[in-house]
N, C-alpha and C. Protein backbone atom coordinates (compact mmCIF):
# COMPACT_ATOMS: atom_id res chain seq x y z
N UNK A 1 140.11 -109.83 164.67
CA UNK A 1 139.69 -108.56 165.20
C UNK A 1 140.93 -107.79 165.68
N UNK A 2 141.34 -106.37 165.49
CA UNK A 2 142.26 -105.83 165.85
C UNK A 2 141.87 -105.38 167.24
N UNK A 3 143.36 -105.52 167.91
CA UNK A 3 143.41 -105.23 169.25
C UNK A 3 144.29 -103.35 169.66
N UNK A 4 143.79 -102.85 170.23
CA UNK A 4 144.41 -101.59 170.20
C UNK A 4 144.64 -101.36 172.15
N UNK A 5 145.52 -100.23 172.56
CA UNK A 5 145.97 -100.07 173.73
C UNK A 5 145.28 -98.90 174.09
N UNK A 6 145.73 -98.55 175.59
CA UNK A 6 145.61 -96.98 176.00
C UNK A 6 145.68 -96.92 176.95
N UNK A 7 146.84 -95.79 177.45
CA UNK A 7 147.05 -95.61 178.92
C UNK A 7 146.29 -95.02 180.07
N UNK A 8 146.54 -95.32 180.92
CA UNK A 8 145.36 -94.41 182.14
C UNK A 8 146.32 -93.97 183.27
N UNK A 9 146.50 -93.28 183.88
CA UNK A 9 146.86 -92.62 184.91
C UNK A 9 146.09 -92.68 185.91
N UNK A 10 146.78 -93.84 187.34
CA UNK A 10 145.77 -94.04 188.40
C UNK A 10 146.38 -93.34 189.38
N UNK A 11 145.85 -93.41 190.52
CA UNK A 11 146.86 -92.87 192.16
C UNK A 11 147.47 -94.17 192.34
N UNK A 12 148.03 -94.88 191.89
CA UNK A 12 148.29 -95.64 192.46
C UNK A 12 149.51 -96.03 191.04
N UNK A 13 149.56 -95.63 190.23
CA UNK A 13 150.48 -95.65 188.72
C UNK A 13 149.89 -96.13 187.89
N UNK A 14 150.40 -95.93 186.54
CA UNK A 14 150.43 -96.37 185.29
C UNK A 14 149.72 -97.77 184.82
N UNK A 15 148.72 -97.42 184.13
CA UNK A 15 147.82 -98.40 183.87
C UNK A 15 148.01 -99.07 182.40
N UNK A 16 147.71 -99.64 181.64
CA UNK A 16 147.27 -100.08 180.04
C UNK A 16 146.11 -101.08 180.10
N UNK A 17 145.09 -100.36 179.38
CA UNK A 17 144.20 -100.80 178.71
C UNK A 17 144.64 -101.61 177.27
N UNK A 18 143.72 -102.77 177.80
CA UNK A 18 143.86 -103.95 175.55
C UNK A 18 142.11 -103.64 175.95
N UNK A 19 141.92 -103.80 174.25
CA UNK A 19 140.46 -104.14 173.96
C UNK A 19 140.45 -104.10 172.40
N UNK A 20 139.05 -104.70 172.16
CA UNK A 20 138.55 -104.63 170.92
C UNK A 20 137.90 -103.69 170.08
N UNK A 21 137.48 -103.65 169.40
CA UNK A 21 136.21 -102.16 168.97
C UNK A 21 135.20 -102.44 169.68
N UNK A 22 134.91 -103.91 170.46
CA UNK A 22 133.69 -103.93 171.41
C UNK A 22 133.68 -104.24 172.93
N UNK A 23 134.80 -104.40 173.27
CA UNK A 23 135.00 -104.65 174.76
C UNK A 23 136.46 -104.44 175.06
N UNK A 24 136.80 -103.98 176.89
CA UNK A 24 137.84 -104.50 177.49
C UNK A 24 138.49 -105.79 177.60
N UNK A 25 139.90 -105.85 176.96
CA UNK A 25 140.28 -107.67 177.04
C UNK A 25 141.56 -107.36 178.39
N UNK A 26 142.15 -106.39 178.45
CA UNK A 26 142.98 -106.45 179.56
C UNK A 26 142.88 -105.35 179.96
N UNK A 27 143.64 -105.05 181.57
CA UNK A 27 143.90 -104.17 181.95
C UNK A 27 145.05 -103.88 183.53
N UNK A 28 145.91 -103.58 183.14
CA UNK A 28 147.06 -103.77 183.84
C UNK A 28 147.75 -102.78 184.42
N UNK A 29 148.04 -102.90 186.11
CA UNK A 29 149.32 -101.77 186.37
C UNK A 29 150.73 -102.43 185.52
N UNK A 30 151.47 -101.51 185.49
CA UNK A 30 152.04 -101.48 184.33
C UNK A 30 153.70 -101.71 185.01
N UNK A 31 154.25 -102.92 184.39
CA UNK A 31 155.15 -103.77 185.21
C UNK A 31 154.44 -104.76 186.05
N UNK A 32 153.26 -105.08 185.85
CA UNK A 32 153.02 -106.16 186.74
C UNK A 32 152.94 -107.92 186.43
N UNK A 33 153.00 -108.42 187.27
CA UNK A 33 153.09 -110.08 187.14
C UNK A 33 151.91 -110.41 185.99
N UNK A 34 152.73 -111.17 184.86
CA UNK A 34 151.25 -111.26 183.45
C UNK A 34 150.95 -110.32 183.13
N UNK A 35 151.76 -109.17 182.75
CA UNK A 35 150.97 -107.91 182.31
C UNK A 35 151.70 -107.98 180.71
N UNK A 36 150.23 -108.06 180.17
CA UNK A 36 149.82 -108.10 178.64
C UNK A 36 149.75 -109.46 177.98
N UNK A 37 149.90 -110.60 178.49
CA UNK A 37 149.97 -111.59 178.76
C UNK A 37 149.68 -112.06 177.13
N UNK A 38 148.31 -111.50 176.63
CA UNK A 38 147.51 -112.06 175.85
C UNK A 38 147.94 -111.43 174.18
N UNK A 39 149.25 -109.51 174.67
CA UNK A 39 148.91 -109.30 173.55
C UNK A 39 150.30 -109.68 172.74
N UNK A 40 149.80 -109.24 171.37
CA UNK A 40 150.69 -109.52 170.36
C UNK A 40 152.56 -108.93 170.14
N UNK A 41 151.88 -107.12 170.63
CA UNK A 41 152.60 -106.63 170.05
C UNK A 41 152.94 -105.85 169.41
N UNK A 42 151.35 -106.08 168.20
CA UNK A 42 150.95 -105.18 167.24
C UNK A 42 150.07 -104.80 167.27
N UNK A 43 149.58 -104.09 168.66
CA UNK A 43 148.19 -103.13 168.64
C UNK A 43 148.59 -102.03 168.27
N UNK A 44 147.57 -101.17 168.31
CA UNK A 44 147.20 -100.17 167.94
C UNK A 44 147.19 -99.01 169.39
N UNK A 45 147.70 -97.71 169.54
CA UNK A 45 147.25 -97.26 170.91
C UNK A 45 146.20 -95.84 169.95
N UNK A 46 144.71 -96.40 170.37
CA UNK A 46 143.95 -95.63 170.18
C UNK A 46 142.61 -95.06 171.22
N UNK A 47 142.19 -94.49 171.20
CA UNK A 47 141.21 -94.19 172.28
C UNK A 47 139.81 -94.49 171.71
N UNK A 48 139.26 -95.70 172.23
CA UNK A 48 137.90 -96.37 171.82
C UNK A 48 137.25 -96.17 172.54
N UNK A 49 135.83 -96.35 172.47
CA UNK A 49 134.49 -96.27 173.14
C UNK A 49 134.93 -96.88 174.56
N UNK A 50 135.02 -97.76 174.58
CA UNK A 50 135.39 -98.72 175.57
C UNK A 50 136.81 -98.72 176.30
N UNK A 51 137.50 -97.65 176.10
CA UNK A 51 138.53 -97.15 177.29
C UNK A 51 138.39 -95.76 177.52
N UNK A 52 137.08 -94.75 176.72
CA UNK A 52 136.30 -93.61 177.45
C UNK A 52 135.62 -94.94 178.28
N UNK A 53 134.65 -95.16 178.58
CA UNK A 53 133.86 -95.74 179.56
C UNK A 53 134.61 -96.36 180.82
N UNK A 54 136.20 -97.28 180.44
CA UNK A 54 136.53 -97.44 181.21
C UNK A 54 137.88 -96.40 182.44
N UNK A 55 137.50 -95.22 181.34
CA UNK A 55 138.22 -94.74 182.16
C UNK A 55 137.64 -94.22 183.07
N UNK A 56 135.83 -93.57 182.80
CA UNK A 56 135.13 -93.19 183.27
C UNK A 56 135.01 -93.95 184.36
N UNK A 57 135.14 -95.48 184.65
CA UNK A 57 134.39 -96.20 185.39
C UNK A 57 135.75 -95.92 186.54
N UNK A 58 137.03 -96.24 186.45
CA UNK A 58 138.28 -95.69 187.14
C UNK A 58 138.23 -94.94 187.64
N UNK A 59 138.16 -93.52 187.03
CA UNK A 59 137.97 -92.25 187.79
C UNK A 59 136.80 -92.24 188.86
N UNK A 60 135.63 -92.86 188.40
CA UNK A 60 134.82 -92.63 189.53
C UNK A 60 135.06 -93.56 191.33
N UNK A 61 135.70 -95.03 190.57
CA UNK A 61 136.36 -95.85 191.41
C UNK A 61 137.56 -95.06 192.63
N UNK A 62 138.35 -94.03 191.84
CA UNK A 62 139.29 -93.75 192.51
C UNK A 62 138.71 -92.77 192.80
N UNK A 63 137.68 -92.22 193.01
CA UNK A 63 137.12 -91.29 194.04
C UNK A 63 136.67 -91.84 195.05
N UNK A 64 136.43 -92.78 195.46
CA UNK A 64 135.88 -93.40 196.37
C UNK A 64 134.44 -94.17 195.94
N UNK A 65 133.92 -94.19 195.08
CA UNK A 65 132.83 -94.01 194.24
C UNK A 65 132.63 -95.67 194.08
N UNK A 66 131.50 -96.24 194.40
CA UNK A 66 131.05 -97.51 193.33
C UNK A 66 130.43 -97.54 191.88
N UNK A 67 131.37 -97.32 191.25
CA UNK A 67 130.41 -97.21 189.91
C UNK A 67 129.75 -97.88 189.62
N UNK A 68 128.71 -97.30 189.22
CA UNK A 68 127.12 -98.02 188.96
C UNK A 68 126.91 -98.80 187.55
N UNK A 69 128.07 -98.85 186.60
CA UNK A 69 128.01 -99.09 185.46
C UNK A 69 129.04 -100.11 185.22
N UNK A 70 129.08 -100.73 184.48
CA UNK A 70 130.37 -101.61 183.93
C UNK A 70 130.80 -101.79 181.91
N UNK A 71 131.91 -100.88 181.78
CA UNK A 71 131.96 -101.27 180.83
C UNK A 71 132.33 -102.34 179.72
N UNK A 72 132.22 -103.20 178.76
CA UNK A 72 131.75 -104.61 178.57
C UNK A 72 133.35 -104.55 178.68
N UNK A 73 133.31 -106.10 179.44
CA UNK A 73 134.13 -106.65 179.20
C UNK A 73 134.37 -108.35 178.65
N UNK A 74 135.88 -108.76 177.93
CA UNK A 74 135.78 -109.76 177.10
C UNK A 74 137.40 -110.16 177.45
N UNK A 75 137.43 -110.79 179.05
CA UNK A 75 138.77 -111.29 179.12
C UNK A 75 138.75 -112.38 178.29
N UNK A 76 140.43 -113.21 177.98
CA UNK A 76 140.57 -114.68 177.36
C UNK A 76 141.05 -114.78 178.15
N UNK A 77 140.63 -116.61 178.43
CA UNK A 77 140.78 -117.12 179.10
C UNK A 77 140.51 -119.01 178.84
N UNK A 78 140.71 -119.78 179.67
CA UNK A 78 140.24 -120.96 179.82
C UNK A 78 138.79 -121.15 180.33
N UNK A 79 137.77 -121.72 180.05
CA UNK A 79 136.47 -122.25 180.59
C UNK A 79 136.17 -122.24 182.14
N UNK A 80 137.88 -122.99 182.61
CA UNK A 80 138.02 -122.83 183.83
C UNK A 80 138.00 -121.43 184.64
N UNK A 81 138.97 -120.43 184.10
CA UNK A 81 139.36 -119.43 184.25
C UNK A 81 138.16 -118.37 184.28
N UNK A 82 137.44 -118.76 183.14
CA UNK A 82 135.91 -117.70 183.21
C UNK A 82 135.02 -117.91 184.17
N UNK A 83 134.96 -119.19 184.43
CA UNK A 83 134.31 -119.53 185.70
C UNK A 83 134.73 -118.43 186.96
N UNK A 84 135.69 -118.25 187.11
CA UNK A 84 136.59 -118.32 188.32
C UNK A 84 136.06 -116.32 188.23
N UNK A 85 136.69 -115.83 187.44
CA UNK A 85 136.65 -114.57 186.89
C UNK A 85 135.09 -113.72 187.13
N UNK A 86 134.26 -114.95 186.66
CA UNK A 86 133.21 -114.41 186.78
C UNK A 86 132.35 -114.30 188.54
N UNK A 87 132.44 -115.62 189.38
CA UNK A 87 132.62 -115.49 190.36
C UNK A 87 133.26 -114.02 191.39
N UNK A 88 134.18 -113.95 190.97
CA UNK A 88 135.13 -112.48 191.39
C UNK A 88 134.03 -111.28 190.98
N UNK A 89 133.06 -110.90 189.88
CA UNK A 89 132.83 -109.97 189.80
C UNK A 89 131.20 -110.20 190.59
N UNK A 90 131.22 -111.33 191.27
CA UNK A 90 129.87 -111.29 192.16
C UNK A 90 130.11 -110.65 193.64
N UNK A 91 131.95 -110.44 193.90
CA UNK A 91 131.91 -110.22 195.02
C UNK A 91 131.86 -108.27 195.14
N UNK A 92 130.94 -108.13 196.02
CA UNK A 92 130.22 -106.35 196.25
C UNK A 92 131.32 -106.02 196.77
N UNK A 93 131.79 -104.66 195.95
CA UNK A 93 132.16 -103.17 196.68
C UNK A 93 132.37 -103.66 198.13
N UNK A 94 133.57 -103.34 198.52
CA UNK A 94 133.91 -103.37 199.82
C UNK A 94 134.30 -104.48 200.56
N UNK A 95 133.55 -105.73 200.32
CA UNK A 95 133.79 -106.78 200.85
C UNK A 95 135.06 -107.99 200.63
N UNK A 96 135.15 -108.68 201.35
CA UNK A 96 136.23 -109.57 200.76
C UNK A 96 135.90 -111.18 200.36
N UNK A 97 136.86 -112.03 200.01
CA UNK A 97 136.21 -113.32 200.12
C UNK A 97 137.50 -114.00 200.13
N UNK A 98 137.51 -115.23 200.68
CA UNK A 98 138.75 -116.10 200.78
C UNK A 98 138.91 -116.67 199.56
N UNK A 99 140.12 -117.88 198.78
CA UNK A 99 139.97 -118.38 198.23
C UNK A 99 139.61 -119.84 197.83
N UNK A 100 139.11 -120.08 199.36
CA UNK A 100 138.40 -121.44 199.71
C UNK A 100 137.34 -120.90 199.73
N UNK A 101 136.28 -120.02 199.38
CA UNK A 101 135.11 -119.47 199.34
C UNK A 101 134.84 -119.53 198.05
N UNK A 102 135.70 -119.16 197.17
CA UNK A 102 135.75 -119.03 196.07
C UNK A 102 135.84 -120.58 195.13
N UNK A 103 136.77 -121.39 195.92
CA UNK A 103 136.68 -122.62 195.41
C UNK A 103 135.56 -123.88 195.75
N UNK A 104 134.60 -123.12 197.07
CA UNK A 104 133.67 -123.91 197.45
C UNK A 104 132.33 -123.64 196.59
N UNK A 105 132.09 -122.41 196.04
CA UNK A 105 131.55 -121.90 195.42
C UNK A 105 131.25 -122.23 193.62
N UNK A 106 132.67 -122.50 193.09
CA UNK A 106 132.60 -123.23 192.57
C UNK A 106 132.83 -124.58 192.12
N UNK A 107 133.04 -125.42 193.26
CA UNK A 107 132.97 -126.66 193.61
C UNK A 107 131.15 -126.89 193.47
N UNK A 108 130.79 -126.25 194.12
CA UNK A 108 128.96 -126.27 194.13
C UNK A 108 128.46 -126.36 192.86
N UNK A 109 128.74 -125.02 192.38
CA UNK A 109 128.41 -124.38 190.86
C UNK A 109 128.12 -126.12 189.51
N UNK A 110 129.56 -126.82 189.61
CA UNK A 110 130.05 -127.62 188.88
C UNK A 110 130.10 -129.24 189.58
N UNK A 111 128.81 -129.24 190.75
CA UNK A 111 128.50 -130.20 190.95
C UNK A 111 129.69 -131.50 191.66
N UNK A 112 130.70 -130.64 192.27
CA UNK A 112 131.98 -131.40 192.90
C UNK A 112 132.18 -131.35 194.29
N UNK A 113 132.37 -131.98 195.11
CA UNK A 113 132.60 -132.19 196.50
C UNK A 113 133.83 -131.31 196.80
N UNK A 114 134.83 -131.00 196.55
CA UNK A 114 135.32 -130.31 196.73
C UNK A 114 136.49 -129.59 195.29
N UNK A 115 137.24 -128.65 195.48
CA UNK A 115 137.98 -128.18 194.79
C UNK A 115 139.10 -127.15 195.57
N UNK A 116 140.20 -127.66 194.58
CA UNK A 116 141.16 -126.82 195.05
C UNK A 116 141.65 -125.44 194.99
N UNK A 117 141.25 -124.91 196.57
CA UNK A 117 141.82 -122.94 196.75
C UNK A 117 143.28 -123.06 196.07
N UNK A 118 144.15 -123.87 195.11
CA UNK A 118 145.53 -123.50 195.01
C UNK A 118 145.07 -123.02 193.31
N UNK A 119 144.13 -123.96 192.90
CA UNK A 119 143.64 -124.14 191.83
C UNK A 119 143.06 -122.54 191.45
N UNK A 120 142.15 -121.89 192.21
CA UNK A 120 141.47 -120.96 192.24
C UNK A 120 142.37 -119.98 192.08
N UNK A 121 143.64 -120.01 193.01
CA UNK A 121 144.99 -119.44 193.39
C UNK A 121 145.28 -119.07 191.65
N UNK A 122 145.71 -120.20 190.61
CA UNK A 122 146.43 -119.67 189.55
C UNK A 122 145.33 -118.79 188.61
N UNK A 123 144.25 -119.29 188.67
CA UNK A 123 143.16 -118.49 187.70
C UNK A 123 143.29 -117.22 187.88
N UNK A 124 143.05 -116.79 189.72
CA UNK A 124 142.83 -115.61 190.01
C UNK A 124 144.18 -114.26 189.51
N UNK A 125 145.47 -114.80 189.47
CA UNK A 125 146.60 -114.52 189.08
C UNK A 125 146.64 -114.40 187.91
N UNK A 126 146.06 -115.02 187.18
CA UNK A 126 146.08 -115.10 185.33
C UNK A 126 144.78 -113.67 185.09
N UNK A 127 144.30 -113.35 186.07
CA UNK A 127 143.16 -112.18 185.61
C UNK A 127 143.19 -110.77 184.72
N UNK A 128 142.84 -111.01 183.51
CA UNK A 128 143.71 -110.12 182.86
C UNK A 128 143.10 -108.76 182.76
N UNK A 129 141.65 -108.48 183.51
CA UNK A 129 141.36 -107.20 183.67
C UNK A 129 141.41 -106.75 185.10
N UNK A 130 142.62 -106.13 185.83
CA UNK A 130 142.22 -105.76 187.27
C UNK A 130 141.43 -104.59 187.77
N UNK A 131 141.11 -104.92 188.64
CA UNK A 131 140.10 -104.11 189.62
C UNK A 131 138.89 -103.95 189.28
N UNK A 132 138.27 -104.04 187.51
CA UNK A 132 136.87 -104.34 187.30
C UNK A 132 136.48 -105.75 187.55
N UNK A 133 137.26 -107.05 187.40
CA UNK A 133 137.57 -108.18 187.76
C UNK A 133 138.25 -108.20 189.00
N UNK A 134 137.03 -108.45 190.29
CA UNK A 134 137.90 -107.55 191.39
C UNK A 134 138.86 -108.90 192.04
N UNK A 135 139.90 -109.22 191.47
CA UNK A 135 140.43 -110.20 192.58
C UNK A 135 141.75 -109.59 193.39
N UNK A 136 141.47 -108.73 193.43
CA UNK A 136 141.93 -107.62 194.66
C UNK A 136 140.81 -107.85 195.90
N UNK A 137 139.81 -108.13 196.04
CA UNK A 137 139.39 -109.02 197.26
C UNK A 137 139.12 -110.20 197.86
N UNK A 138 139.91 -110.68 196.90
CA UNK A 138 140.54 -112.00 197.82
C UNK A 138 141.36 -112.10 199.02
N UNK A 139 141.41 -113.01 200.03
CA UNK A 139 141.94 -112.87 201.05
C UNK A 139 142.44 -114.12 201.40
N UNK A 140 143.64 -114.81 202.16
CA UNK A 140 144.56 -115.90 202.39
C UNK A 140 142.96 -116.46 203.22
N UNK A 141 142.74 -117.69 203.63
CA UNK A 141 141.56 -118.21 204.67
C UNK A 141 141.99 -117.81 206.01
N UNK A 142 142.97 -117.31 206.50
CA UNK A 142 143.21 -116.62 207.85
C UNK A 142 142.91 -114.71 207.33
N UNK A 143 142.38 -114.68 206.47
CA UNK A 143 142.11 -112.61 205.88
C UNK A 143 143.34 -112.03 206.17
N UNK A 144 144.32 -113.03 205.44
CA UNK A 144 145.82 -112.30 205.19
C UNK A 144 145.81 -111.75 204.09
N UNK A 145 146.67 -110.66 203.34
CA UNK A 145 146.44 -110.33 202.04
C UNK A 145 147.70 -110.99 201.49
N UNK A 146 147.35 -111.66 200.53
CA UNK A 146 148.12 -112.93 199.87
C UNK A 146 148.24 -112.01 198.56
N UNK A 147 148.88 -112.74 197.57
CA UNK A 147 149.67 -112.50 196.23
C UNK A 147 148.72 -111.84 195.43
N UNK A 148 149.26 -110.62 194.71
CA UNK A 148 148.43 -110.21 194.06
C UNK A 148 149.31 -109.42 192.83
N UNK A 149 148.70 -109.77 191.41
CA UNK A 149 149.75 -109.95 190.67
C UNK A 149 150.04 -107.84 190.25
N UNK A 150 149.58 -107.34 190.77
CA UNK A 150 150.03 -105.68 190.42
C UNK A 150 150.98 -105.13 192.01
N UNK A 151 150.84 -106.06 192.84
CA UNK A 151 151.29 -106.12 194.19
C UNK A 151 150.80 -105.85 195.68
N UNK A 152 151.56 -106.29 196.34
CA UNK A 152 150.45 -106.23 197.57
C UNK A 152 149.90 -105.37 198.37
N UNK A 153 151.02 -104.48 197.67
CA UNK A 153 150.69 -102.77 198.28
C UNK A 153 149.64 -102.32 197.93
N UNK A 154 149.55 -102.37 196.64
CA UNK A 154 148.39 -101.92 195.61
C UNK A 154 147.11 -102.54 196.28
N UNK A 155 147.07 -103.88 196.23
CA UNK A 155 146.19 -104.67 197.25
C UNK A 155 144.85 -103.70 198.14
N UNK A 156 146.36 -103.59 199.28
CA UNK A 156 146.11 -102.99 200.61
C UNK A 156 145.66 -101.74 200.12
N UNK A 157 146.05 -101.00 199.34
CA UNK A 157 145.48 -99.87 199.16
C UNK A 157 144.08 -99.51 198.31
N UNK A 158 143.88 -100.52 197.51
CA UNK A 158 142.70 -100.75 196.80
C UNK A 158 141.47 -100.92 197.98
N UNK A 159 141.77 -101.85 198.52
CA UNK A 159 140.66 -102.44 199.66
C UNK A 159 140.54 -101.32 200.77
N UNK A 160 142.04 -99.93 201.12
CA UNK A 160 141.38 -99.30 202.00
C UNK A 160 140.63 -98.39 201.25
N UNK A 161 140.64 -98.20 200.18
CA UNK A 161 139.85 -97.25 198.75
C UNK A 161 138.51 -97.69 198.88
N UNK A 162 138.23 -99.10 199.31
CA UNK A 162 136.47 -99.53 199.44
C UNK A 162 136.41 -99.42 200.72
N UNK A 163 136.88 -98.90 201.48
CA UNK A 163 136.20 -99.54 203.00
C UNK A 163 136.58 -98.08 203.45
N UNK A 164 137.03 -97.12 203.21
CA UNK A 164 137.27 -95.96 203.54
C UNK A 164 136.77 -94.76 202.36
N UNK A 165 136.80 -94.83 201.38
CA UNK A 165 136.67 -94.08 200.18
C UNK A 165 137.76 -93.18 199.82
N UNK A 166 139.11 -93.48 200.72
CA UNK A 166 140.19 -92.43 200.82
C UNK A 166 141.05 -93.46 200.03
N UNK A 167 142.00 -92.89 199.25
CA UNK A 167 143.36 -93.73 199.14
C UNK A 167 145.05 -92.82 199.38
N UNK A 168 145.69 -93.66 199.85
CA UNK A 168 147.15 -93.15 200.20
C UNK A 168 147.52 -93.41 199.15
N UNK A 169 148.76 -92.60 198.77
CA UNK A 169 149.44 -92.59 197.52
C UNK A 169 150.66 -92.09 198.04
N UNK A 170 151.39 -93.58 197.79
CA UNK A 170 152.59 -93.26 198.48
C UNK A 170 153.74 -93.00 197.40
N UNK A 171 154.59 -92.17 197.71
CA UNK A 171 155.61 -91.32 196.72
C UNK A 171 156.72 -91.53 197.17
């Protein structure tokens, strides 16, 4: 299946969209930790169904907005990793979650007494669509804001974007 690109312009910088003719496979501030991780090389930068929708879904995000819609997405990943990923998009607009919440959660899920938040730690870092894959609300188990692979600024400013509907855009 051919993979094609496309840029987005956030308040916060420079984005790239990957996807297929049927879904989002990445999506990245641009210079960030794993950014493009998955692609080749030899995409294509075209404007598909599915980076109108997701830009749509952005713009309304960076208004302060919960968008009510999600356009499909199709990260790669490990078994493990989808687990983990998918978890992340249960957590609501606004809120946060630790990553011992996240690993107790699916410690449960997969029938295990416990599992490791360091473990949860590399999945969440490998996430190759940000902010629709929200692991921008994750939080250290003391609600420190810990590593986040577009940075921690971005972070902080994402999360005051849900809990305020305002964002700073610093220049």
């Amino acid at each position: 299946m051919s993979q094609y690109l496309w840029k987005y312009q956030s308040p916060l910088g420079g984005m790239t969209m990957a996807g297929d003719e049927e879904a989002l496979t990445g999506l990245w501030f641009d210079g960030q930790k794993y950014f493009g991780q998955d692609l080749s090389g030899k995409e294509t930068e075209m404007l598909l169904p599915v980076f109108d929708q997701t830009e749509k879904w952005l713009d309304s995000y960076f208004k302060g907005e919960n968008p009510d819609f999600m356009p499909p997405l199709r990260p790669r990943g490990s078994l493990f990793r989808q687990d983990v990923w998918e978890l992340l998009k249960g957590i609501p607009y606004g809120e946060t979650r630790t990553y011992g919440q996240i690993a107790h959660a699916l410690a449960k899920q997969r029938g295990l007494s416990h599992m490791s938040a360091q473990a949860i730690g590399g999945a969440v870092g490998h996430n190759p669509i940000s902010i629709l894959i929200p692991c921008h609300r994750l939080m250290g188990s003391n609600k420190s804001l810990t590593g986040y692979a577009g940075g921690v600024d971005k972070k902080a400013r994402l999360l005051e974007l849900e809990r305020s509907g305002k964002i700073t855009v610093l220049i």
